[in-house]
N, C-alpha and C. Protein backbone atom coordinates (compact mmCIF):
# COMPACT_ATOMS: atom_id res chain seq x y z
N UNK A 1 101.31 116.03 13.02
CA UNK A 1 102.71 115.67 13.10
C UNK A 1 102.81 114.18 13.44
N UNK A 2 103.69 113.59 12.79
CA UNK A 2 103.83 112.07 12.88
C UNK A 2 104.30 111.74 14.25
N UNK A 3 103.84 110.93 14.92
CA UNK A 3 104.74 110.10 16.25
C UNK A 3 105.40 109.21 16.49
N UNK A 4 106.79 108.80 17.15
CA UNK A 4 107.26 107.53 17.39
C UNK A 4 107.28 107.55 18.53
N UNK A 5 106.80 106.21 19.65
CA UNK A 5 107.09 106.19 20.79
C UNK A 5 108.70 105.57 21.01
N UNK A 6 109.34 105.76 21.54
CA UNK A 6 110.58 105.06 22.18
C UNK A 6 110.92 104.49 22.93
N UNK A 7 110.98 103.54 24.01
CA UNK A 7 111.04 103.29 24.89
C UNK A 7 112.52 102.98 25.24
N UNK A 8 112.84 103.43 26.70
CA UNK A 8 114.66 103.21 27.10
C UNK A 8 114.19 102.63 28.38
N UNK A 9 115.74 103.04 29.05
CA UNK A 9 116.18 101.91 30.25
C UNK A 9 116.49 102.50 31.45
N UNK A 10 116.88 103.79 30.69
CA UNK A 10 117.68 104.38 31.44
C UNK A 10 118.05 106.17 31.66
N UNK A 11 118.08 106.62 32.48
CA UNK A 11 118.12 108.20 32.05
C UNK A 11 119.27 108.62 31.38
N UNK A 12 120.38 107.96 31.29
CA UNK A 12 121.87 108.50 29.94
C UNK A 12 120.49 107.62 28.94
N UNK A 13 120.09 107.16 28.53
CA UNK A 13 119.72 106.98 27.23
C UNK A 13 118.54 108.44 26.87
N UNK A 14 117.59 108.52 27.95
CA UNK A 14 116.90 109.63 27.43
C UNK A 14 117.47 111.09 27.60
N UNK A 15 118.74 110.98 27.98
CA UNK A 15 119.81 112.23 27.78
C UNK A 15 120.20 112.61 25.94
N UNK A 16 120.61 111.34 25.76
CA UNK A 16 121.37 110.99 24.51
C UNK A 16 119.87 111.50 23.52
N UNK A 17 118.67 110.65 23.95
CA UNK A 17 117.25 110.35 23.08
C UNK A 17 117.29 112.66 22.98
N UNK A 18 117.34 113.22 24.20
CA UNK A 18 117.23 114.62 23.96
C UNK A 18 117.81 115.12 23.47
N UNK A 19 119.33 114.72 23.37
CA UNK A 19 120.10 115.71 22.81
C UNK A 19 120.26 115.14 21.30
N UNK A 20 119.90 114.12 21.02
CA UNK A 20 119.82 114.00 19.31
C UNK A 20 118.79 114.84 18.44
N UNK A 21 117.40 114.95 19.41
CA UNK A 21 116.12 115.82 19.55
C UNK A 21 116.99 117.45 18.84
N UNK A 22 117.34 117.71 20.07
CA UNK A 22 117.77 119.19 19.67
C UNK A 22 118.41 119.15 18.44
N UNK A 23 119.07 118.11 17.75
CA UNK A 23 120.25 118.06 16.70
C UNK A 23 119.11 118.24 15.22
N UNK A 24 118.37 117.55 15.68
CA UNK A 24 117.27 117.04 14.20
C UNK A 24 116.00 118.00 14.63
N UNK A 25 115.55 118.59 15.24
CA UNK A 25 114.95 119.57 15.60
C UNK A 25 113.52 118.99 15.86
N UNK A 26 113.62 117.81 16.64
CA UNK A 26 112.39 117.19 17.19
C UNK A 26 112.12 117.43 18.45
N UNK A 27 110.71 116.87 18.91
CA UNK A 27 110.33 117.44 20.16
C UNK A 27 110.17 115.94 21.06
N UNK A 28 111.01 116.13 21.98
CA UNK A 28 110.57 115.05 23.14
C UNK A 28 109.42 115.42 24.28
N UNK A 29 108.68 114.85 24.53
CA UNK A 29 107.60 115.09 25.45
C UNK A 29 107.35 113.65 26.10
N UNK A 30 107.25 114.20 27.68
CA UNK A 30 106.88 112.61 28.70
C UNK A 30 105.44 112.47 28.19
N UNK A 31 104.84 111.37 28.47
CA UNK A 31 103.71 110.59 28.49
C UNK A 31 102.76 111.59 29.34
N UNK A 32 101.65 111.70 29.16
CA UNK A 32 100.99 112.41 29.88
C UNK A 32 100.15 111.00 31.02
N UNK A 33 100.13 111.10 32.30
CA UNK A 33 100.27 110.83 33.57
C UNK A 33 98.55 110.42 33.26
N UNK A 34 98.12 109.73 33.79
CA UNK A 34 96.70 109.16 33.91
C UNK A 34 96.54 109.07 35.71
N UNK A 35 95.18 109.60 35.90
CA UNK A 35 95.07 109.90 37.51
C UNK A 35 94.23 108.87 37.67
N UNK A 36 94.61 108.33 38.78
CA UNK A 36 93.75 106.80 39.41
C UNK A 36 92.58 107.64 40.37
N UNK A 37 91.62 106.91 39.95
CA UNK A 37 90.98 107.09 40.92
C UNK A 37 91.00 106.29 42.20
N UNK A 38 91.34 106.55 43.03
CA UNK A 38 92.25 105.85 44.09
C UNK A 38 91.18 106.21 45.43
N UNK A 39 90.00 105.08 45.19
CA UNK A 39 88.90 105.88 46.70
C UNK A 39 89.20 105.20 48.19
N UNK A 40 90.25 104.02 47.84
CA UNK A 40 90.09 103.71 49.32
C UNK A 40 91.64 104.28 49.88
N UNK A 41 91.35 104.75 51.12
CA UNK A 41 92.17 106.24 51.66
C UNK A 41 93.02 104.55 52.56
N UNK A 42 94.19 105.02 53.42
CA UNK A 42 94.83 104.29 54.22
C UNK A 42 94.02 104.00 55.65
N UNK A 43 92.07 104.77 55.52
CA UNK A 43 91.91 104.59 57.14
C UNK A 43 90.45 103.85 56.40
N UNK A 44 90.45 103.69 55.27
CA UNK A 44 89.46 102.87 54.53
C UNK A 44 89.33 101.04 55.11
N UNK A 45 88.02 100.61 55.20
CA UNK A 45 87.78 99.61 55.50
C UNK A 45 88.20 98.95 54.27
N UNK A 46 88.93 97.24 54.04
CA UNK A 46 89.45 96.67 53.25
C UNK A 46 88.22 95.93 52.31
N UNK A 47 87.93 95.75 50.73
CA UNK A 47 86.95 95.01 50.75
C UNK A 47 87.11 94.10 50.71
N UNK A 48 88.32 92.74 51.11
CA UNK A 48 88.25 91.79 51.14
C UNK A 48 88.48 91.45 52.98
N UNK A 49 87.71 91.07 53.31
CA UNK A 49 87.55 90.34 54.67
C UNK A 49 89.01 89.60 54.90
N UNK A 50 89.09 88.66 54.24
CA UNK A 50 90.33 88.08 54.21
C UNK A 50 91.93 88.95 54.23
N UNK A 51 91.83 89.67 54.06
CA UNK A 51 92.88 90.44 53.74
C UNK A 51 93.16 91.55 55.31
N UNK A 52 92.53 91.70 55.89
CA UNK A 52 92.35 92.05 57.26
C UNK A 52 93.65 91.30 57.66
N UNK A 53 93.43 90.43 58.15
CA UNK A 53 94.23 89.11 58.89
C UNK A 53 94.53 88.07 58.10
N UNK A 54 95.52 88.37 57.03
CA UNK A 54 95.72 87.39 55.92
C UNK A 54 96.59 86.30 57.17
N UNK A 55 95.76 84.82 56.59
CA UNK A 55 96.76 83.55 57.16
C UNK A 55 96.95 82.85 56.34
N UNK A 56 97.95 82.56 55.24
CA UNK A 56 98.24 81.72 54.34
C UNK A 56 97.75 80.17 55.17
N UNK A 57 98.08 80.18 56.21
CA UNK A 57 98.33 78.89 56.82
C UNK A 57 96.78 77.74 55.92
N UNK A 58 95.88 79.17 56.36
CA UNK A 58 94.56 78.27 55.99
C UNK A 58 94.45 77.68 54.53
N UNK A 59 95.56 77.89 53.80
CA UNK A 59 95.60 77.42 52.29
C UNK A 59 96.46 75.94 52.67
N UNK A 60 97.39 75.85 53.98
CA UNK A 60 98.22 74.73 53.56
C UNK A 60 97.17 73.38 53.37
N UNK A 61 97.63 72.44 52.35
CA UNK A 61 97.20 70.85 52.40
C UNK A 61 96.01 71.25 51.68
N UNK A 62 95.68 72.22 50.83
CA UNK A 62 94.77 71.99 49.60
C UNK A 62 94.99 71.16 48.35
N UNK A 63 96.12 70.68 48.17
CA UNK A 63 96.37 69.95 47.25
C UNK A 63 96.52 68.49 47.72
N UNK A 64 96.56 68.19 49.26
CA UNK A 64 96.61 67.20 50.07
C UNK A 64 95.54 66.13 49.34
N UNK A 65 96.23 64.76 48.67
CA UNK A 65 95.89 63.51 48.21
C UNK A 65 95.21 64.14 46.85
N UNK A 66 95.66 64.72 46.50
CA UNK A 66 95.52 65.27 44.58
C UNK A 66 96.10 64.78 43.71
N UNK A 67 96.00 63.91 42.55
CA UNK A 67 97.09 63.66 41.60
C UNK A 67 97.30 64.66 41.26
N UNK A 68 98.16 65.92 41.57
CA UNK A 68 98.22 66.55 40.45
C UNK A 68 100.14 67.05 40.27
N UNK A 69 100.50 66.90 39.33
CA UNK A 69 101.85 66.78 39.14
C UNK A 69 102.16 68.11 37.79
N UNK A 70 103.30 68.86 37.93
CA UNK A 70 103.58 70.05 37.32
C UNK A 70 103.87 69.68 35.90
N UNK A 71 104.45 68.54 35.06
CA UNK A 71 104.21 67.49 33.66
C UNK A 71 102.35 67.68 33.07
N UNK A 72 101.40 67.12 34.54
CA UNK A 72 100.07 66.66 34.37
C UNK A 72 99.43 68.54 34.03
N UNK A 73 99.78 69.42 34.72
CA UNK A 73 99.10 70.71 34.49
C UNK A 73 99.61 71.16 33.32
N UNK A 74 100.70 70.97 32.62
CA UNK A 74 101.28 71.62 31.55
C UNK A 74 100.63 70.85 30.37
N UNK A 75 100.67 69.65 30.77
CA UNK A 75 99.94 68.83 29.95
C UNK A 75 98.25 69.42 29.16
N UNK A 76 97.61 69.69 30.26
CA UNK A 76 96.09 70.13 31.16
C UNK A 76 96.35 71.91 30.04
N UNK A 77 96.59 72.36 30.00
CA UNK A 77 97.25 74.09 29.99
C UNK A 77 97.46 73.88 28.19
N UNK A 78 98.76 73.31 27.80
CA UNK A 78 99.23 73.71 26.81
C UNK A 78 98.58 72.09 25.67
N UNK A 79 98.28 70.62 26.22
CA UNK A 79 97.87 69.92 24.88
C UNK A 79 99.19 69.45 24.41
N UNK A 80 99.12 69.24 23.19
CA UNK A 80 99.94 68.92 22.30
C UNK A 80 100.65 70.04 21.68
N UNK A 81 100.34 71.04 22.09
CA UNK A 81 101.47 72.00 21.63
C UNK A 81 102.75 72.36 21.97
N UNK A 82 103.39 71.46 23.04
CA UNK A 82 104.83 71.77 23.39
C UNK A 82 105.45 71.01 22.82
């Protein structure tokens, strides 16, 4: 049997998407669900060290005496293509 996926926004749209279903005698079916394997539990040790006691602070003034300007990275990134 042929498939179209659909994608909406909203549950009145997949109301409307069902009840046109019943009209034309098609079948709607959800996505079938994919299971994570999900091993670290909430009493799990973190594997990033950092993330324990996150301190942004230790990032401030990395760019401290950098030329680097948001023109110069786009520049750096995209070339002559903009």
């Amino acid at each position: 049997m042929p498939e179209v996926i659909i994608k909406y926004k909203s549950a009145k749209a997949l109301q409307v998407i069902k009840d046109i279903a019943k009209y034309f005698d098609f079948v709607v079916e959800k996505p079938k669900t994919k299971k994570h394997d999900n091993n670290i539990g909430k009493d799990a040790a973190l594997p990033i060290a950092f993330a324990e006691n996150p301190d942004i602070t230790a990032l401030a003034g990395i760019w401290k005496d950098k030329d680097i300007t948001l023109a110069g990275l786009r520049k750096k990134a995209w070339g002559d293509r903009l």
